[in-house]
N, C-alpha and C. Protein backbone atom coordinates (compact mmCIF):
# COMPACT_ATOMS: atom_id res chain seq x y z
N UNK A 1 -32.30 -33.38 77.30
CA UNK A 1 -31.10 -34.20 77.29
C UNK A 1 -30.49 -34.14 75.90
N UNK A 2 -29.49 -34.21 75.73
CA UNK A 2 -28.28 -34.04 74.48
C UNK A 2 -28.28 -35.10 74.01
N UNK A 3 -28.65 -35.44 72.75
CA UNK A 3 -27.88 -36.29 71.94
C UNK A 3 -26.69 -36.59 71.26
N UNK A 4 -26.15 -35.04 71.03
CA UNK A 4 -24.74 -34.65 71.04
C UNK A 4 -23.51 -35.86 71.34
N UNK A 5 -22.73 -36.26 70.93
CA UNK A 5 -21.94 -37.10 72.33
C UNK A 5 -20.65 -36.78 73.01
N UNK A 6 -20.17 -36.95 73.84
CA UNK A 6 -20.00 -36.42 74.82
C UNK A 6 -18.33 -36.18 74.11
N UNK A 7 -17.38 -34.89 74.18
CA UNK A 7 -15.90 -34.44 73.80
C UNK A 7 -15.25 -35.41 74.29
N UNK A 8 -15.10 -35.51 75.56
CA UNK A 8 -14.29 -36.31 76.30
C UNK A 8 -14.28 -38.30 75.56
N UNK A 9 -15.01 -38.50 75.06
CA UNK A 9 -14.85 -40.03 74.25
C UNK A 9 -14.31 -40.25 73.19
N UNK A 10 -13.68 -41.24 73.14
CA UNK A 10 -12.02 -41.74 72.52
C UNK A 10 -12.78 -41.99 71.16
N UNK A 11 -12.53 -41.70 70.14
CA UNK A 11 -12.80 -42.16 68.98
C UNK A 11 -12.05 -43.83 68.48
N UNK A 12 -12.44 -44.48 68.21
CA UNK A 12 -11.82 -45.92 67.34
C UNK A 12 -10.76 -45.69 67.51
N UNK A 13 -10.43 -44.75 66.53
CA UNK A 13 -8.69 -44.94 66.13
C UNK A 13 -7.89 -43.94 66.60
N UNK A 14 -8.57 -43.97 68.25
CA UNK A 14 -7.64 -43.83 69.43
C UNK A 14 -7.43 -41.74 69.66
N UNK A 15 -8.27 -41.42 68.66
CA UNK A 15 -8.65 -39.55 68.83
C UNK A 15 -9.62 -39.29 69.24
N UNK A 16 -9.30 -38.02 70.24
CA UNK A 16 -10.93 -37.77 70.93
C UNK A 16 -12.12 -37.76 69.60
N UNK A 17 -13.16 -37.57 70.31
CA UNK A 17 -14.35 -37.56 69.15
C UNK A 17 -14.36 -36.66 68.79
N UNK A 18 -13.88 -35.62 69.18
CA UNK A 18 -14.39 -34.10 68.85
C UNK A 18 -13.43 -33.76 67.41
N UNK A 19 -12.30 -34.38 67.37
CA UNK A 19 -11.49 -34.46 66.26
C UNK A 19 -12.29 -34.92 65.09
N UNK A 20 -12.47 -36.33 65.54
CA UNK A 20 -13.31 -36.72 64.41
C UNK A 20 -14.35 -36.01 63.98
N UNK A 21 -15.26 -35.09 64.59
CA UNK A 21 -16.32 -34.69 64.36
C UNK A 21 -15.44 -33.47 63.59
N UNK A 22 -14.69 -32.58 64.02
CA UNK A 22 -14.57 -31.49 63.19
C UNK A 22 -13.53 -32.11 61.75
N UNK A 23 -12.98 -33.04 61.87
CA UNK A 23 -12.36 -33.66 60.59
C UNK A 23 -13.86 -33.96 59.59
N UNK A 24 -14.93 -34.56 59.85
CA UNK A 24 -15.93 -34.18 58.91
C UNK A 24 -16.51 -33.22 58.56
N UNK A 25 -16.60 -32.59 59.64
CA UNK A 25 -17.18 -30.39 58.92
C UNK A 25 -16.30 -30.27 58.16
N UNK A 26 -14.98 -30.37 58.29
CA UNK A 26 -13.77 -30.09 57.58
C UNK A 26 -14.04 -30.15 55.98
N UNK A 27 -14.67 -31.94 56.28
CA UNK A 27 -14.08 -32.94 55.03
C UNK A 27 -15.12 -32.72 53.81
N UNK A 28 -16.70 -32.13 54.72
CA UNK A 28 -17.89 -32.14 53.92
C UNK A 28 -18.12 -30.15 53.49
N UNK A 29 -17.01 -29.58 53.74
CA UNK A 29 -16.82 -28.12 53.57
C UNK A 29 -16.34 -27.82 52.23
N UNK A 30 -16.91 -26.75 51.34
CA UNK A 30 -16.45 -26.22 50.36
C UNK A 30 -15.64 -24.97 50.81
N UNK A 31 -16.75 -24.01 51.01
CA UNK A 31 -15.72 -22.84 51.31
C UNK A 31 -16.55 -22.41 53.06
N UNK A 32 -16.05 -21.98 53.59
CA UNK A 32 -16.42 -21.51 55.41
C UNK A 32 -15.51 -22.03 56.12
N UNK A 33 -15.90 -21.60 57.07
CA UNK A 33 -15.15 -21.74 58.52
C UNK A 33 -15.75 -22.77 59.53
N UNK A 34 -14.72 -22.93 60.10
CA UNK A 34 -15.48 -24.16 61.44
C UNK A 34 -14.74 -23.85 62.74
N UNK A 35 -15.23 -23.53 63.88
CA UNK A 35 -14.87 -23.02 65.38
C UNK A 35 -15.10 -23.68 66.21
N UNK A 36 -13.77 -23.67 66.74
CA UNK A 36 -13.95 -24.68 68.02
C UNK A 36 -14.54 -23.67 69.26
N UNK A 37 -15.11 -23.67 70.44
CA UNK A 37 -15.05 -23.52 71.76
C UNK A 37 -14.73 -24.34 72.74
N UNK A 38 -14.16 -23.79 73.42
CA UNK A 38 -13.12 -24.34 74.14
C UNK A 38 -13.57 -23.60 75.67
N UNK A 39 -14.07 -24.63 76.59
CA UNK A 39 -13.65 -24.00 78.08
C UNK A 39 -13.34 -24.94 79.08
N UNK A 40 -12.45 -24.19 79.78
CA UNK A 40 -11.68 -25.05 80.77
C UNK A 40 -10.95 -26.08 80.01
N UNK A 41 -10.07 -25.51 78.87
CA UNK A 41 -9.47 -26.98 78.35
C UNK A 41 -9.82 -27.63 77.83
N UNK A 42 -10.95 -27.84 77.23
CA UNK A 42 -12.28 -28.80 76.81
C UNK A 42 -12.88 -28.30 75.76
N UNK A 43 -13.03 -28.97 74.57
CA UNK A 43 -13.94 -28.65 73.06
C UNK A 43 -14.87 -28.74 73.59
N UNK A 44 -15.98 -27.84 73.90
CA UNK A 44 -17.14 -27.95 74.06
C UNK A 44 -18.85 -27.70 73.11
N UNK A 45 -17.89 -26.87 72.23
CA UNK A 45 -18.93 -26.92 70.88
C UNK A 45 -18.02 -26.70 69.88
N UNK A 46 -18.36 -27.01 69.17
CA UNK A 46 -17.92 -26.79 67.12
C UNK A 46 -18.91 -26.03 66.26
N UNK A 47 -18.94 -25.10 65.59
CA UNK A 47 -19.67 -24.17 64.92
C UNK A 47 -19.22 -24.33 63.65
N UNK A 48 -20.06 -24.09 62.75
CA UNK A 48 -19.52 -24.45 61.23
C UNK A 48 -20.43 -23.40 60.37
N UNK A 49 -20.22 -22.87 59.81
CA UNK A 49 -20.34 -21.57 59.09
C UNK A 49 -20.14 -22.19 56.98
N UNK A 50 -20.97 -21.97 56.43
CA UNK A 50 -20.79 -22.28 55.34
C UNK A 50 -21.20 -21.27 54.22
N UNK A 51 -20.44 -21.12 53.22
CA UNK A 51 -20.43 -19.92 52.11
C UNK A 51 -21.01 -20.64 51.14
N UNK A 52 -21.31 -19.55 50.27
CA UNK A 52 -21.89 -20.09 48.81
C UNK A 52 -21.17 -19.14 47.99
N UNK A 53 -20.34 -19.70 47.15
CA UNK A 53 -19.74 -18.90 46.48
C UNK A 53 -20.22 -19.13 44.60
N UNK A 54 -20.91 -17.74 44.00
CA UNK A 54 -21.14 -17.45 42.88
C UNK A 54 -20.07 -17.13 42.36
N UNK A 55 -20.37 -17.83 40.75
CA UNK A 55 -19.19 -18.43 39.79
C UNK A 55 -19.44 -16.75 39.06
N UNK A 56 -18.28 -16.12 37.96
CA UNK A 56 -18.01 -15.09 37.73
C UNK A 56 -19.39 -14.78 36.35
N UNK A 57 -19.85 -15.75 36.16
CA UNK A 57 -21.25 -15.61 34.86
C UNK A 57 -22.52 -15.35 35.96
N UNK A 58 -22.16 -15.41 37.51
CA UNK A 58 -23.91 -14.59 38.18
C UNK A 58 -23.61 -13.05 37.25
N UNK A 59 -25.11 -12.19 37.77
CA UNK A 59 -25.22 -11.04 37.34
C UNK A 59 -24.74 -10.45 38.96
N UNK A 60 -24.24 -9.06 38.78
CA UNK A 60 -23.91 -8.31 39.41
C UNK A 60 -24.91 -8.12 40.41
N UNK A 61 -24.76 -7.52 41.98
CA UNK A 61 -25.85 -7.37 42.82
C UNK A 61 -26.34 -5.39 42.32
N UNK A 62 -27.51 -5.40 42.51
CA UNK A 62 -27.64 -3.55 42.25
C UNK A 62 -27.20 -2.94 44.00
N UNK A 63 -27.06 -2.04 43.45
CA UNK A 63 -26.63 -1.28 44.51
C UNK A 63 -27.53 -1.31 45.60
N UNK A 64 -27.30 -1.05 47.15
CA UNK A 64 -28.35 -0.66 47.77
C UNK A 64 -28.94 0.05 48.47
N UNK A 65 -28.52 1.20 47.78
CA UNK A 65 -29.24 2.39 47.95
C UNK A 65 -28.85 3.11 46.30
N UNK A 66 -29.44 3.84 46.02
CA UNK A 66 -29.47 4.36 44.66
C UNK A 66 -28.36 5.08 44.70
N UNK A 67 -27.86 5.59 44.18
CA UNK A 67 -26.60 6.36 43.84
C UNK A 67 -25.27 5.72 44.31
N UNK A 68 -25.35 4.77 44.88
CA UNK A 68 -24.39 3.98 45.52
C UNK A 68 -23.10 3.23 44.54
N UNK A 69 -22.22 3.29 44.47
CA UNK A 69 -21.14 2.78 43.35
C UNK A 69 -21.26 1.21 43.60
C-alpha cells in the first residue's frame, strides 16, 4: 500500500497536491530537473533528478581512455 498521497486531493490553498508537491522539488532544487507523468490526464508520478555542480577550482577529470583529448 502507498503512502504517497493521492494527485487527485485539493491542497489548503485550494491547488491540487501534486502542485504543491512539485512546487517543493522545485523550491528545495539547485540545479536538475523535475518530471511530471501524466496518464489519462492525471499527474501520476513526479521524478526529480538532481546535479552537482563543481565550482571552476575542482581539478580537471583525466581522460578515459589514454590518448583521449
Amino acid at each position: 500500500m502507498s503512502t504517497e498521497p493521492s494527485a487527485e486531493t485539493a491542497h489548503p490553498a485550494g491547488e491540487p497536491e501534486w502542485l504543491a508537491l512539485v512546487r517543493a522539488q522545485v523550491r528545495n532544487l539547485r540545479y536538475g530537473v523535475v518530471q511530471l507523468v501524466v496518464h489519462d490526464g492525471r499527474v501520476t508520478q513526479i521524478e526529480r533528478t538532481e546535479k552537482t555542480r563543481l565550482g571552476s577550482g575542482a581539478p580537471e577529470r583525466a581522460p578515459l581512455h589514454p590518448g583521449s583529448p
